[in-house]
C-alpha atoms as a PDB file:
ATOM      1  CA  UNK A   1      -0.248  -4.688  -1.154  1.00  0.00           C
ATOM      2  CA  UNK A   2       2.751  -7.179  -1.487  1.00  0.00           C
ATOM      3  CA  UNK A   3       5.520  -5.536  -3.356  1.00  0.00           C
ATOM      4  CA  UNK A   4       7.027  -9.112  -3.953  1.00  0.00           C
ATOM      5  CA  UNK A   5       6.570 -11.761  -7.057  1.00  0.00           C
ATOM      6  CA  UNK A   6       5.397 -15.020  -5.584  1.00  0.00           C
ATOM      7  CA  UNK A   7       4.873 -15.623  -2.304  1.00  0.00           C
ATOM      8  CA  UNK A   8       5.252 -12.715   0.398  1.00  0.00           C
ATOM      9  CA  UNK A   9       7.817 -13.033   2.932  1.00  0.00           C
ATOM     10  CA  UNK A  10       7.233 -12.887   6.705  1.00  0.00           C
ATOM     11  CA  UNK A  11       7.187  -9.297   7.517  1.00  0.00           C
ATOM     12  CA  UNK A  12       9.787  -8.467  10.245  1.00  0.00           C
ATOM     13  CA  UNK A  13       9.431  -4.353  11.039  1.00  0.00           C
ATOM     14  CA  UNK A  14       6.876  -2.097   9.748  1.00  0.00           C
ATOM     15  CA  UNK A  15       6.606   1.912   9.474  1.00  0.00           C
ATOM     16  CA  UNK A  16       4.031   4.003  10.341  1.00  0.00           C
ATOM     17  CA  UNK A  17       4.733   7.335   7.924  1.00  0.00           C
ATOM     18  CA  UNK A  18       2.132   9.386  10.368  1.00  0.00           C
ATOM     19  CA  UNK A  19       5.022   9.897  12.556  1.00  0.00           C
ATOM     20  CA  UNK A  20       6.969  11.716   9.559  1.00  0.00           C
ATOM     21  CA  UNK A  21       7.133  15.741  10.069  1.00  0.00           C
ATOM     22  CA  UNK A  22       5.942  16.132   6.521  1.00  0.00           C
ATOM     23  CA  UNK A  23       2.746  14.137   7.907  1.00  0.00           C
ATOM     24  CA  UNK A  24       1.632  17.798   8.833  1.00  0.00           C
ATOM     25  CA  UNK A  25       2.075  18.577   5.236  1.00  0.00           C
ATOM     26  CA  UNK A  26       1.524  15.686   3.245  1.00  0.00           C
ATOM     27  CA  UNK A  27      -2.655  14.106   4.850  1.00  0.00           C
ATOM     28  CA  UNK A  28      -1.800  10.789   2.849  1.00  0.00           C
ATOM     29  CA  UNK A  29       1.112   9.730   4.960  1.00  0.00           C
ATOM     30  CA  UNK A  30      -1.632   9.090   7.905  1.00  0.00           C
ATOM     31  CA  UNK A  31      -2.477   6.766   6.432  1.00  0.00           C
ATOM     32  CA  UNK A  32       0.277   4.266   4.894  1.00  0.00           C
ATOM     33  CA  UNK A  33       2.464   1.871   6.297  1.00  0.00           C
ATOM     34  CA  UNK A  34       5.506   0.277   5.223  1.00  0.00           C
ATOM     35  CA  UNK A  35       6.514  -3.523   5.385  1.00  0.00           C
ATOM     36  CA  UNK A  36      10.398  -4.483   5.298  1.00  0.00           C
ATOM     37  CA  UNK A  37      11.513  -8.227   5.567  1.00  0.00           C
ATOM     38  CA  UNK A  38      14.533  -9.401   7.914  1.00  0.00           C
ATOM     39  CA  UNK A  39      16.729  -7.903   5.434  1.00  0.00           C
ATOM     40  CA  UNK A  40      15.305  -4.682   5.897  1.00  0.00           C
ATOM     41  CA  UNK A  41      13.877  -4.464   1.790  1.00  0.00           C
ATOM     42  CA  UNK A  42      10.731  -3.413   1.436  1.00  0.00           C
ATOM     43  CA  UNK A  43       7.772  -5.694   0.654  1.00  0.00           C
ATOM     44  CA  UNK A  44       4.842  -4.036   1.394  1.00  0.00           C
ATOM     45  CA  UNK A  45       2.380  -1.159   1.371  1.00  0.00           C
ATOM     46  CA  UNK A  46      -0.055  -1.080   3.391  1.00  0.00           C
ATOM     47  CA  UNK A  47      -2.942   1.577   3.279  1.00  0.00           C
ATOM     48  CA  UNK A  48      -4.653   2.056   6.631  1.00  0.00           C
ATOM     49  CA  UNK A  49      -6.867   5.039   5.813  1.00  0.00           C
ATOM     50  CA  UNK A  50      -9.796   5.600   3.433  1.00  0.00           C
ATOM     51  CA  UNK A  51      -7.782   4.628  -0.088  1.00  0.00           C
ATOM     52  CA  UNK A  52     -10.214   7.010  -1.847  1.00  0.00           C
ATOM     53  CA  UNK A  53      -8.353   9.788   0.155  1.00  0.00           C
ATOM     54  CA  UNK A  54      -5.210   8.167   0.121  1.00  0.00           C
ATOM     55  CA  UNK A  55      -4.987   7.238  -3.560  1.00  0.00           C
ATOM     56  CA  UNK A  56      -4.622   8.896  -6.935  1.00  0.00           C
ATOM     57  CA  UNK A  57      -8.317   8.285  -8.442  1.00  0.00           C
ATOM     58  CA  UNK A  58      -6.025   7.006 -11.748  1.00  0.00           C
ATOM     59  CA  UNK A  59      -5.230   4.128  -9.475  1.00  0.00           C
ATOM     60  CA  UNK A  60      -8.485   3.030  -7.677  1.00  0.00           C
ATOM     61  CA  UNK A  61      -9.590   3.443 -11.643  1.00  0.00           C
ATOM     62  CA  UNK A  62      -6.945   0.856 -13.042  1.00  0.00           C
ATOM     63  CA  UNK A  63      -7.937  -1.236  -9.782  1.00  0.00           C
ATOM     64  CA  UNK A  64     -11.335  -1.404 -10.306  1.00  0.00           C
ATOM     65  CA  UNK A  65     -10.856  -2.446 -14.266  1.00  0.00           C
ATOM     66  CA  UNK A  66      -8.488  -4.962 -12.730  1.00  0.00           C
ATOM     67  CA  UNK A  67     -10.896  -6.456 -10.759  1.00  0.00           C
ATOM     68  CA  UNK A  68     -14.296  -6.441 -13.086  1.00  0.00           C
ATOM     69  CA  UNK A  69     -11.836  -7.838 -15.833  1.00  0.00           C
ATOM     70  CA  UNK A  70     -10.571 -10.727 -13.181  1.00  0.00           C
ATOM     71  CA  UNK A  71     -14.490 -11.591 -12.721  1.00  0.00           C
ATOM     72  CA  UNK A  72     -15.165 -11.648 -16.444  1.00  0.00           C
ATOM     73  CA  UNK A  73     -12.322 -14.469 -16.501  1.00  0.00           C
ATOM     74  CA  UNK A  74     -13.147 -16.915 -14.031  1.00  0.00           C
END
């Protein structure tokens, strides 16, 4: 997911948060990636895992609404 409006930047670095201590604690993190630009701001997520484990079902909800009501306009 860009985290940018318009077009996304060439990303320069990205972060694996598996290597994070709190990975241990925190199963999501095995699964998400972080984008930065040559600046070093972030403008991306990226999930790498199974988003159903990953993300809050409120989101993959408000996703899925997103997408039927994108079809119903085209």
């Amino acid at each position: 997911m860009t985290l940018v409006v318009g077009a996304p930047p060439e990303t320069r670095d990205s972060v694996a948060l598996d290597a994070l201590e709190a990975a241990d604690a925190i199963p999501a993190l095995d699964g998400l990636v972080l984008d930065f630009d040559h600046y070093g701001r972030l403008v991306g997520l990226r999930v790498t895992g199974s988003a159903d484990s990953i993300l809050a079902p409120s989101l993959l909800d408000a996703a899925s609404r997103a997408k039927l009501e994108d079809r119903g306009s085209s």
